[in-house]
Protein backbone atom coordinates (compact mmCIF):
# COMPACT_ATOMS: atom_id res chain seq x y z
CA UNK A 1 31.37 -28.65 -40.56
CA UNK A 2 29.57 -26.81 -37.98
CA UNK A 3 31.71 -24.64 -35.21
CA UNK A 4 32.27 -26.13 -31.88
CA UNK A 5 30.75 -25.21 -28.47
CA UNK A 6 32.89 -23.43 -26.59
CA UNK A 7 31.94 -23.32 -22.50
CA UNK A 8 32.67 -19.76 -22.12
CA UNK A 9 30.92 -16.13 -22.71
CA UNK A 10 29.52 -15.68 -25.93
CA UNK A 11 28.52 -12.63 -27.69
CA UNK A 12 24.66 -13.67 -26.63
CA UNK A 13 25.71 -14.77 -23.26
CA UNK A 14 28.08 -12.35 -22.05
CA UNK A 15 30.47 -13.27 -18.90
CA UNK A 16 28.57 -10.74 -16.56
CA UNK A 17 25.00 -12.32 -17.58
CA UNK A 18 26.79 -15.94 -16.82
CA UNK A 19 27.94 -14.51 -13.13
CA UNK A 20 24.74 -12.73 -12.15
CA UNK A 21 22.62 -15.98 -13.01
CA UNK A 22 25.20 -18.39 -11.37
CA UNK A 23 25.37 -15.62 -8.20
CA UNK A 24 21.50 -15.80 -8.41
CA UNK A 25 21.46 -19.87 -8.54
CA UNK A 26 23.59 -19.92 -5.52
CA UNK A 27 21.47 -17.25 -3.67
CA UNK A 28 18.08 -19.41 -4.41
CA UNK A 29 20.29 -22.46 -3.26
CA UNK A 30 21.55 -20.55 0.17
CA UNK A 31 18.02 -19.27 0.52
CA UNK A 32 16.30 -22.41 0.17
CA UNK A 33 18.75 -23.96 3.00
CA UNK A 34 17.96 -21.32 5.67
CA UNK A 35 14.39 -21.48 4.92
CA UNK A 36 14.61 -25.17 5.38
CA UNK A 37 16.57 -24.27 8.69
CA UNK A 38 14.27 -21.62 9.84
CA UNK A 39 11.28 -23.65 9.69
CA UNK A 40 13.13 -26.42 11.88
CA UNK A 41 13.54 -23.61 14.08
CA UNK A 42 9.98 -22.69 13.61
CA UNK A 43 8.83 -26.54 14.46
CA UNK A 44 10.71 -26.70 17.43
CA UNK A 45 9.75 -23.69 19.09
CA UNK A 46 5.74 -24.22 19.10
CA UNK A 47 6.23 -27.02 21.67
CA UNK A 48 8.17 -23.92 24.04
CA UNK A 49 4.66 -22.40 24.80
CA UNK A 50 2.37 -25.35 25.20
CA UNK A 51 -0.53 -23.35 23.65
CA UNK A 52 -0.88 -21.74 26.42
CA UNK A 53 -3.64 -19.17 25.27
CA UNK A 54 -5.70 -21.48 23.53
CA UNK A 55 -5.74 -23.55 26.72
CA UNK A 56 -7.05 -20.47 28.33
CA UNK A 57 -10.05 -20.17 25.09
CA UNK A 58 -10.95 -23.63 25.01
CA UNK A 59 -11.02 -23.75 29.10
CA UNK A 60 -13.16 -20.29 29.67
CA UNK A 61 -15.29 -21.52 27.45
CA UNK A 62 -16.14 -24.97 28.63
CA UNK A 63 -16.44 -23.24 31.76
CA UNK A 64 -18.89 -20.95 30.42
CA UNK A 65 -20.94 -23.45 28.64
CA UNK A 66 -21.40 -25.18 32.28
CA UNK A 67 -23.13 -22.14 33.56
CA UNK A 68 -20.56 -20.03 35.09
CA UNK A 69 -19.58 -16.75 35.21
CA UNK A 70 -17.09 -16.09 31.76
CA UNK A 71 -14.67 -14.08 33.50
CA UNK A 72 -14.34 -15.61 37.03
CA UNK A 73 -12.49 -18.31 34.93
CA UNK A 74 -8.44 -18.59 35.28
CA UNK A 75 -5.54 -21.12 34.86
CA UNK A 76 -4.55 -23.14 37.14
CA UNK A 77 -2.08 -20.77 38.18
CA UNK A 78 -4.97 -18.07 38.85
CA UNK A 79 -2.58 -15.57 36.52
CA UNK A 80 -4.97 -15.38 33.40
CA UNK A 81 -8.47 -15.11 32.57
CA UNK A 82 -10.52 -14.91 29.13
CA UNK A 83 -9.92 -10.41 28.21
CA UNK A 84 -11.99 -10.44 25.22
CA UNK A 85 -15.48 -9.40 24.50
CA UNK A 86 -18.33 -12.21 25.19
CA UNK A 87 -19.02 -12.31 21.12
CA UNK A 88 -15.35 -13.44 20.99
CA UNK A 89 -16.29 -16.42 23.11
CA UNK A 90 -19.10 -17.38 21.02
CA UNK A 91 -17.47 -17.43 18.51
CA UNK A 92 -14.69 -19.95 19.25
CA UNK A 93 -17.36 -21.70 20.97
CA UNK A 94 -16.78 -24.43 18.23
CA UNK A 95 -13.19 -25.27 20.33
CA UNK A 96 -15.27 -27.15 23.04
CA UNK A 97 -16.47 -29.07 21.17
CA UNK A 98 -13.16 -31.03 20.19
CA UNK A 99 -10.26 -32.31 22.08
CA UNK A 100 -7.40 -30.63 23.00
CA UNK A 101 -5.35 -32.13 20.37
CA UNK A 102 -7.65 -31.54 17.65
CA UNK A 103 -8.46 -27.97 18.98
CA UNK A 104 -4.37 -27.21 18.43
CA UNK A 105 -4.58 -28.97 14.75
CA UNK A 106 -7.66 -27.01 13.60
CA UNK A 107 -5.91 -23.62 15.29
CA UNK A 108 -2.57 -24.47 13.52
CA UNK A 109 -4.03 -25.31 10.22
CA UNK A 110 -6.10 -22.06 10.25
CA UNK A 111 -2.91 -19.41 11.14
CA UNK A 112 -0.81 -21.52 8.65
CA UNK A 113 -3.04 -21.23 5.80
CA UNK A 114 -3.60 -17.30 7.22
CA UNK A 115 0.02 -17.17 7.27
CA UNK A 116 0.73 -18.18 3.44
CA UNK A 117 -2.53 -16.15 2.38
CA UNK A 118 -1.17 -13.01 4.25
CA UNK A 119 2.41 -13.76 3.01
CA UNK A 120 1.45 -14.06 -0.83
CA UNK A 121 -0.46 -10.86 -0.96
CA UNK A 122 2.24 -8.86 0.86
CA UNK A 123 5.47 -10.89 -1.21
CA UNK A 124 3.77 -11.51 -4.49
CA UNK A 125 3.26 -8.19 -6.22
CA UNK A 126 6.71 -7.43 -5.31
CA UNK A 127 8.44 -10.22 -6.56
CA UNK A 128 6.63 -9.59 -9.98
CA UNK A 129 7.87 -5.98 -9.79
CA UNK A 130 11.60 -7.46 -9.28
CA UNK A 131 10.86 -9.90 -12.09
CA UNK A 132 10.63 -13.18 -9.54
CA UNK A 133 8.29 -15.94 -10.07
CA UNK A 134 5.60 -15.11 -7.76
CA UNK A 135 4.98 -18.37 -5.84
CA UNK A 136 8.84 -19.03 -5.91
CA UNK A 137 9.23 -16.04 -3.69
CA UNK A 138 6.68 -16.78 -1.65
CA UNK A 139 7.60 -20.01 -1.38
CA UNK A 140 11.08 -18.70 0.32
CA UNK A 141 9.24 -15.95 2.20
CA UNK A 142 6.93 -18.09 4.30
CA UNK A 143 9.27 -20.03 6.58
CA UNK A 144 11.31 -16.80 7.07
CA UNK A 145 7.94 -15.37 7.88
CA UNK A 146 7.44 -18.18 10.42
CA UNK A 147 10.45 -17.63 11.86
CA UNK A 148 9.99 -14.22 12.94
CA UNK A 149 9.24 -13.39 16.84
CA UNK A 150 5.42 -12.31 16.56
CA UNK A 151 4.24 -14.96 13.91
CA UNK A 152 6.35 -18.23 15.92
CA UNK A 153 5.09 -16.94 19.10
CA UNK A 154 1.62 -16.83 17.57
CA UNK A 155 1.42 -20.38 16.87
CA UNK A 156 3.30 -21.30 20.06
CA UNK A 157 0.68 -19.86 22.41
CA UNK A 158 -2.45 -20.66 19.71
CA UNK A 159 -3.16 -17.52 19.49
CA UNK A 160 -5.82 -15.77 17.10
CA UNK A 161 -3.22 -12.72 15.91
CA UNK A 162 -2.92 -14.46 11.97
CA UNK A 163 -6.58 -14.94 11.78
CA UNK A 164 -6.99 -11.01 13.12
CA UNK A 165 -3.97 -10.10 10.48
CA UNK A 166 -5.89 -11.82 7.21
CA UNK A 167 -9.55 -9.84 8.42
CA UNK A 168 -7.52 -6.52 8.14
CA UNK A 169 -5.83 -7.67 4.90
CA UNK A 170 -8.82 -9.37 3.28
CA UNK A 171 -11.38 -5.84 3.94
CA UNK A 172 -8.27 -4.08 2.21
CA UNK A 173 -8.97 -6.00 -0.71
CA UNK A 174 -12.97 -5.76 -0.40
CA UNK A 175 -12.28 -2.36 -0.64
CA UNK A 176 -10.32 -1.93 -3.44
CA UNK A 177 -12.77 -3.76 -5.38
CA UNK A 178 -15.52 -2.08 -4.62
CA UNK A 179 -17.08 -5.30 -2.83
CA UNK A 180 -20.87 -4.06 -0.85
CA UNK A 181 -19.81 -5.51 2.45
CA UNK A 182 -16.40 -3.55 2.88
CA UNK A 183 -15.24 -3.10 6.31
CA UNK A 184 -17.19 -6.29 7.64
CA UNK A 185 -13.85 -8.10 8.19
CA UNK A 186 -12.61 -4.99 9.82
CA UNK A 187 -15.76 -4.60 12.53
CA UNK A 188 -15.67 -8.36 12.66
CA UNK A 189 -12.17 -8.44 14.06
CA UNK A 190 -12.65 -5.49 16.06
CA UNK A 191 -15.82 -6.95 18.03
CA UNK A 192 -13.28 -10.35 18.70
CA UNK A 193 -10.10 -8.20 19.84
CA UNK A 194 -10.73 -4.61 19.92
CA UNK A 195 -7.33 -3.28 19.03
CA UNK A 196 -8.16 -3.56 14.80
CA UNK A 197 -10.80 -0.64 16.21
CA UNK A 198 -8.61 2.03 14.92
CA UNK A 199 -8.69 0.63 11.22
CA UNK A 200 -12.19 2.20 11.39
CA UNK A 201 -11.00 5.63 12.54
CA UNK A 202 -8.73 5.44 9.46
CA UNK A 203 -11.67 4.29 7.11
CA UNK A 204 -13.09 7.95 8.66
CA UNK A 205 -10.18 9.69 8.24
CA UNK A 206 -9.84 9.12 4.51
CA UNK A 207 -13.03 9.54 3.45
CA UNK A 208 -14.31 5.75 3.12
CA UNK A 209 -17.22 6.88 5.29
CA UNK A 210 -19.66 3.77 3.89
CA UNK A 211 -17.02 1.30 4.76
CA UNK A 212 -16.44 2.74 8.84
CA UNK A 213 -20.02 2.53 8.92
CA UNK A 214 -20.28 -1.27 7.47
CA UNK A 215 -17.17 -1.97 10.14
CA UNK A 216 -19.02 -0.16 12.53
CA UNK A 217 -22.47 -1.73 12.45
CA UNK A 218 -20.88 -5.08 11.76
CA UNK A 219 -19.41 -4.29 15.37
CA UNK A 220 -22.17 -3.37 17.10
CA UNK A 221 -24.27 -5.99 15.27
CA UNK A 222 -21.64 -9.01 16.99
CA UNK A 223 -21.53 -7.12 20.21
CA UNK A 224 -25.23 -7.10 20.34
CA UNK A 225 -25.32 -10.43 19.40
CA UNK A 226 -22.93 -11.13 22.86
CA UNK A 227 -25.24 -9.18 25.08
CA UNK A 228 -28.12 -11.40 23.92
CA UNK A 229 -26.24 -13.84 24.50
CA UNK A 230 -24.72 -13.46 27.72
CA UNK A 231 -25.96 -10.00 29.21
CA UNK A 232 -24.36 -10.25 32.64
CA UNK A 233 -20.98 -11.06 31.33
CA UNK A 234 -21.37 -8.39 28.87
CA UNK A 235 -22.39 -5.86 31.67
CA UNK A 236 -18.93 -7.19 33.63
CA UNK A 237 -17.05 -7.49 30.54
CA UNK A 238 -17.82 -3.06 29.27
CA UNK A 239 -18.06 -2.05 32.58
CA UNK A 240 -14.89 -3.86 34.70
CA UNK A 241 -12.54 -6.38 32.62
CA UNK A 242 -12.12 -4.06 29.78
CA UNK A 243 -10.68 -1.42 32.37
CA UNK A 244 -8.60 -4.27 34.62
CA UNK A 245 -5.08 -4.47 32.83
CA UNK A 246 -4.01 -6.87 35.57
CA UNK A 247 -6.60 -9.50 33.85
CA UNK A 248 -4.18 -9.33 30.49
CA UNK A 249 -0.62 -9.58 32.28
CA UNK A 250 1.99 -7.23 34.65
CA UNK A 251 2.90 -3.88 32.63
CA UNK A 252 6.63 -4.75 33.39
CA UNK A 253 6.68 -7.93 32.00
CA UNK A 254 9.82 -8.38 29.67
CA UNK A 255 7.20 -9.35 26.83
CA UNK A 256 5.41 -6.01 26.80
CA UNK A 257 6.37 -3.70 23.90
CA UNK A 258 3.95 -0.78 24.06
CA UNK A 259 4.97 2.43 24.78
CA UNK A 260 3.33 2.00 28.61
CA UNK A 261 5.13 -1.61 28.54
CA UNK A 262 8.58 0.54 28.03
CA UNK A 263 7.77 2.89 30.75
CA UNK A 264 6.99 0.37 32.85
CA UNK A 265 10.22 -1.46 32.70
CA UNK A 266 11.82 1.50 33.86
CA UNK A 267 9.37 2.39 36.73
CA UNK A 268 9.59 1.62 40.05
CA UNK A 269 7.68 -0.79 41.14
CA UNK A 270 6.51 -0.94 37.46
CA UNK A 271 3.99 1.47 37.70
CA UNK A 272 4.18 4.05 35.20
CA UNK A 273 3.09 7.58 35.24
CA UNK A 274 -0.28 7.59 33.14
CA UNK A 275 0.14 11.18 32.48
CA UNK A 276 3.54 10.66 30.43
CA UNK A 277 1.98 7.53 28.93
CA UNK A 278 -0.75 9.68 27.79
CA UNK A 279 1.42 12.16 26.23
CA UNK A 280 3.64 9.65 24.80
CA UNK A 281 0.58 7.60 23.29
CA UNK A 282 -1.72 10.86 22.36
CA UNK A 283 1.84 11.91 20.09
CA UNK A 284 2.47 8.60 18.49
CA UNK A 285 -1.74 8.64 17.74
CA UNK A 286 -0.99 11.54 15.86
CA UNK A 287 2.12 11.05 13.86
CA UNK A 288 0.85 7.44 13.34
CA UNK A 289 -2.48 8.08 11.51
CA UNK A 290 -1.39 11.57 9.65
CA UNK A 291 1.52 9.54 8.17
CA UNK A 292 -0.92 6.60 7.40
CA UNK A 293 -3.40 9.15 5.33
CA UNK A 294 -0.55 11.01 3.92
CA UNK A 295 0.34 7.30 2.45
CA UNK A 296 -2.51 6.45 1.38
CA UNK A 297 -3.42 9.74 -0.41
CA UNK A 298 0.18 9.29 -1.99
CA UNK A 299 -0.82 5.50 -3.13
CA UNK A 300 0.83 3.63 -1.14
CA UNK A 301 -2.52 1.54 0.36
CA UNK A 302 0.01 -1.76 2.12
CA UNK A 303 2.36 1.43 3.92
CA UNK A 304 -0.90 3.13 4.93
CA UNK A 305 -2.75 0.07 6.99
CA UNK A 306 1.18 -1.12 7.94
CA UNK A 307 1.29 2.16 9.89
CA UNK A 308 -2.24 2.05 11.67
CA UNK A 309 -1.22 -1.67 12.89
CA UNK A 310 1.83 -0.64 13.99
CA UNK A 311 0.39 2.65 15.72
CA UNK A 312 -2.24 0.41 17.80
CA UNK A 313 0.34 -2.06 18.95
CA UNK A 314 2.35 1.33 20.34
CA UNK A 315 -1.29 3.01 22.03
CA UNK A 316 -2.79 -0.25 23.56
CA UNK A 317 -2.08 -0.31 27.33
CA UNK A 318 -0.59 -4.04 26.86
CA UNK A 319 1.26 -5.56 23.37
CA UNK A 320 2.87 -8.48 23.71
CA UNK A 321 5.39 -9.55 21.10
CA UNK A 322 3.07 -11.64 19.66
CA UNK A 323 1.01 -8.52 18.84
CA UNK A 324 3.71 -6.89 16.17
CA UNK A 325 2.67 -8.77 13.66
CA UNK A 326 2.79 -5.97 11.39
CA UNK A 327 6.48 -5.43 11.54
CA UNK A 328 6.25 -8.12 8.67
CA UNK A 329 4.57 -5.90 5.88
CA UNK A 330 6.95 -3.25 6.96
CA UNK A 331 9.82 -5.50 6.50
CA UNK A 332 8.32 -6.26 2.62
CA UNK A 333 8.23 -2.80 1.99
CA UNK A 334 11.61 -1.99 3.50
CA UNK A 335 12.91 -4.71 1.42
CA UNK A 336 11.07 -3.50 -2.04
CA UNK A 337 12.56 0.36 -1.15
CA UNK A 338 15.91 -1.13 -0.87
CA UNK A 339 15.11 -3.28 -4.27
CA UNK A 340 14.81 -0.57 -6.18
CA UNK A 341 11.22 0.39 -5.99
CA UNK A 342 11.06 4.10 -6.22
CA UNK A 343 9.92 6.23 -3.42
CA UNK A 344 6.99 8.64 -3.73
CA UNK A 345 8.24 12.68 -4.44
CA UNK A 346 9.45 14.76 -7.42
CA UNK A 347 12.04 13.33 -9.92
CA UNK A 348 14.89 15.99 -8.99
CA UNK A 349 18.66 14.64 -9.16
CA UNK A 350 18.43 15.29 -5.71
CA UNK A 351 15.49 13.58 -4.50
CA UNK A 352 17.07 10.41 -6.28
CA UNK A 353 20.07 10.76 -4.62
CA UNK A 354 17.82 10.96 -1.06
CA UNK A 355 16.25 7.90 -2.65
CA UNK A 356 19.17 5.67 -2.88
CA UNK A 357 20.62 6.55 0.70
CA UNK A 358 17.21 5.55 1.97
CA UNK A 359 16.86 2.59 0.12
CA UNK A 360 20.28 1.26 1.67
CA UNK A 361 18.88 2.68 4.87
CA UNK A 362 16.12 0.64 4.40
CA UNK A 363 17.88 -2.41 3.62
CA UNK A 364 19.72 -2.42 6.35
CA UNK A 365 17.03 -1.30 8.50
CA UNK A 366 15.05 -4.31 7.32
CA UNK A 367 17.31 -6.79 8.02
CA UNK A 368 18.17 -5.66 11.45
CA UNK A 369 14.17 -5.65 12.51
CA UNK A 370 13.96 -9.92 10.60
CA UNK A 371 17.28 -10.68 12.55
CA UNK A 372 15.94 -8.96 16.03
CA UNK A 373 12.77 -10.50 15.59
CA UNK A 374 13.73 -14.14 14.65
CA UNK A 375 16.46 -14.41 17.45
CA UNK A 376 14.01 -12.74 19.97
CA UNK A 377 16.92 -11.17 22.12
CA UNK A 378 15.34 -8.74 23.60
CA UNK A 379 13.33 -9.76 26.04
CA UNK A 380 16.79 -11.29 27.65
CA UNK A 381 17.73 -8.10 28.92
CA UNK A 382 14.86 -7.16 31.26
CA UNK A 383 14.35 -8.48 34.71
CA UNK A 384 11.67 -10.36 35.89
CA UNK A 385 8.05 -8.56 36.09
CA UNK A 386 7.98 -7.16 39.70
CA UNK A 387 11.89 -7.07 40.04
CA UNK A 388 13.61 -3.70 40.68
CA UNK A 389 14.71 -1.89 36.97
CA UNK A 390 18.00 -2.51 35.59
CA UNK A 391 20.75 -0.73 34.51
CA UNK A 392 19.82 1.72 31.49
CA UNK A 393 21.57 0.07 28.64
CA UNK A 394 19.78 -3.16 29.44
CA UNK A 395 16.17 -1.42 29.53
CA UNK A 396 16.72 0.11 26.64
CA UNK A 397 18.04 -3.46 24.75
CA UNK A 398 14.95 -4.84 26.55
CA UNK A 399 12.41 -2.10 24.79
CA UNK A 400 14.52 -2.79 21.22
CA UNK A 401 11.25 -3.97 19.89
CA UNK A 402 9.11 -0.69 20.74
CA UNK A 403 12.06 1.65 19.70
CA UNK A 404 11.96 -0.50 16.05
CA UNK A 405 8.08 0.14 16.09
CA UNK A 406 8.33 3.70 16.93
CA UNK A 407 11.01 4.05 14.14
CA UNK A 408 8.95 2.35 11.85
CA UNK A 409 6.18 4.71 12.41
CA UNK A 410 8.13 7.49 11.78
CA UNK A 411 10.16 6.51 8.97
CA UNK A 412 8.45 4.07 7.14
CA UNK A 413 8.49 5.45 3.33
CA UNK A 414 5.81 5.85 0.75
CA UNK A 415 6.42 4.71 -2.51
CA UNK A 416 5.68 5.93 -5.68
CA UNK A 417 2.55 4.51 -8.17
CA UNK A 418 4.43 2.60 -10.77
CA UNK A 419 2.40 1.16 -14.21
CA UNK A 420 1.73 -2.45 -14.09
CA UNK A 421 0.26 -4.56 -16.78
CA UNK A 422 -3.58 -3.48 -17.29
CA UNK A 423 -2.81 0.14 -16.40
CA UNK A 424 -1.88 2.53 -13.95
CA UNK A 425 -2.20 0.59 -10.20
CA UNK A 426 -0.35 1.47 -6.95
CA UNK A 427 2.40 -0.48 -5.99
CA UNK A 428 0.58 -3.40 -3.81
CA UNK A 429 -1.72 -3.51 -6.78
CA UNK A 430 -3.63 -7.00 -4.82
CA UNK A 431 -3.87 -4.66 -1.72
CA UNK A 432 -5.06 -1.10 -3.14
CA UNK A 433 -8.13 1.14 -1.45
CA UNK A 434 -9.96 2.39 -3.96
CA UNK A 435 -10.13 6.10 -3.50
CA UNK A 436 -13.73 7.31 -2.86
CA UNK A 437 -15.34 8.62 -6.27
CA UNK A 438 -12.67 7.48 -8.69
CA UNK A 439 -12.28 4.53 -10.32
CA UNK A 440 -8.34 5.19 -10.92
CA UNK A 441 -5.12 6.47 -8.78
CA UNK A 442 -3.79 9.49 -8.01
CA UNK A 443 -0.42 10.34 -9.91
CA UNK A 444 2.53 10.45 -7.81
């Protein structure tokens, strides 16, 4: 007679295994509710903006296509006008051509399927690391994603930030494998918005000199293209609305997280001192891009371009939340630190011990950034652009998002090359550079 089945532990199935895999069950289960939640949350805030921005594409370029000037175009409240380069209006020429309502479809479809592109390169390799199912993980990642400040408010305003995000990503990949037209995406995105520029200082800086120059003649090849185009509004365009911060939005405003944004809330009448900016910005240039080579040269390719997006957003004049997007990579690598992935240095007792206290660090330090930026507090604090500053506490609550950036540049940890099926491959294996002259990685 065969023994019965008991319901408890079993030699095989001991009563630890039993409680980590019901504990896990119930953490897929709570995850999968607040996912569902957050994207409710998601779906309900695109409607707060009214698409705004792409209003302001679709409209200066109807109006351009009628003969007239491209930047003596503004809303109806005379506030904003089109701020990027004449290619960039050629090339979402395409939007007058629809209606309104099919222009926010086609916009919404394209940064959602950016959106879950960007998400599974970032998520997936470290879910495999952790021993997740890939697409699972992303699966619970994506509306989380959505949730956060710079992505909803991207959508809300149908703005081109996701589309920018995947060009950066995608010449990453090019790169690693070795792909002719490298740094195309990069020069493309640069000659729509000009901020991604400073991708191709960091293609100089380590040593991927063919790929600046592909970025760099892809640029000047799409900004030629807009001169032919349009020459006088690419005369006004290099030689006046580049220079006119006033066409982009007030310094003060509450939304503006660069590091001249923060001075300006504090400034009377919200007109910074350049000089300090200039200090300020010329530092965080310099911190920002030696930590984003040191990464790189230590393996870590996804920590390397993390830190060059999040050094622009600090150095650009104006970045509105919307413009942080890469607080989410740095949020995936916080999150794979705390994990367990191990951090790049020697293998002394000691260094592990500095490893685990900034893994919890990081943990922490990534949950506090996805909680700030999915509540999107900040902002709260600040008065009106044009108003008198506030008391200090409340500026600095107001500038939370720039102090988190500025802590992220500095802080943002390396990790170390780990071996992956097929060999030796960084970390981000999907999102390595390829280092110039070798065909493998440089040991940790």
């Amino acid at each position: 007679m065969p023994p019965s089945r008991t319901e408890g532990p079993t030699p095989s199935r001991p009563l630890a295994r039993v409680v980590s895999r019901t504990t896990l069950r119930l953490a897929v289960v709570a995850a999968a509710a607040a996912s569902t939640c957050l994207t409710l949350v998601v779906a309900e805030k695109l409607l707060v903006h009214g698409f705004f921005d792409l209003r302001v594409y679709r409209g200066a370029v109807m109006w351009w296509l009628h003969g007239r000037s491209l930047y003596s175009f503004h809303t109806g409240r005379g506030e904003y006008g089109f701020t990027y380069p004449p290619f960039a209006a050629a090339f979402m020429v395409p939007l007058a051509w629809v209606t309104f309502r099919t222009a926010v479809v086609l916009t919404t479809l394209a940064s959602a399927v950016a959106v879950v592109a960007i998400t599974w390169r970032l998520v997936a390799p470290a879910a495999r690391r952790h021993g997740w199912t890939p697409w699972f993980a992303v699966a619970l990642a994506v509306p989380v994603v959505l949730a956060m400040d710079p992505i909803r408010i991207t959508f809300g305003y149908g703005q081109v930030n996701m589309l920018i995000f995947a060009m950066v990503l995608l010449d990453v990949v090019a790169l690693r494998r070795g792909w002719a037209w490298g740094g195309a995406a990069i020069g493309l995105a640069t000659a729509i918005k000009l901020t991604p520029g400073l991708f191709i200082v960091f293609l100089v800086l380590i040593g991927r000199r063919r790929a600046a120059a592909v970025a760099t003649g892809t640029f000047l090849g799409a900004t030629l293209l807009g001169l032919v185009v349009d020459g006088a509004a690419s005369w006004q365009y290099w030689t006046h609305a580049l220079w006119d911060t006033s066409r982009v939005g007030q310094l003060d405003k509450p939304a503006n997280q660069s590091l001249l944004g923060m001075l300006a809330h504090v400034a009377d009448p919200g007109q910074p001192d350049r000089r300090v900016w200039a200090v300020l910005a010329g530092a965080a240039l310099v911190v920002g891009m030696w930590r984003a080579v040191r990464a790189y040269r230590c393996g870590d390719d996804l920590v390397a371009v993390t830190l060059v997006g999040l050094t622009a957003c600090l150095v650009s004049p104006i970045s509105w939340t919307h413009h942080l997007y890469w607080v989410v990579p740095a949020v995936v690598v916080l999150l794979d630190v705390a994990a367990g992935t191990p951090l790049h240095g020697p293998s002394s007792e000691w260094w592990r011990r500095r490893a685990r206290v900034v893994a919890a660090g990081a943990g922490v330090l990534a949950l506090v950034v996805a909680v700030l930026f999915i509540l999107d507090m900040p902002g709260e604090f600040l008065p009106p652009a044009g108003a008198a500053p506030g008391r200090a506490p409340a500026e600095i609550l107001g500038s939370a998002y720039t102090f988190i950036v500025l802590a992220l540049v500095a802080l943002l940890p390396a990790r170390r090359t780990v071996a992956v099926e097929g060999g030796d491959e960084a970390v981000d294996e999907p999102l390595g550079l390829e280092r110039p002259g070798s065909a493998g990685r440089h040991p940790a």
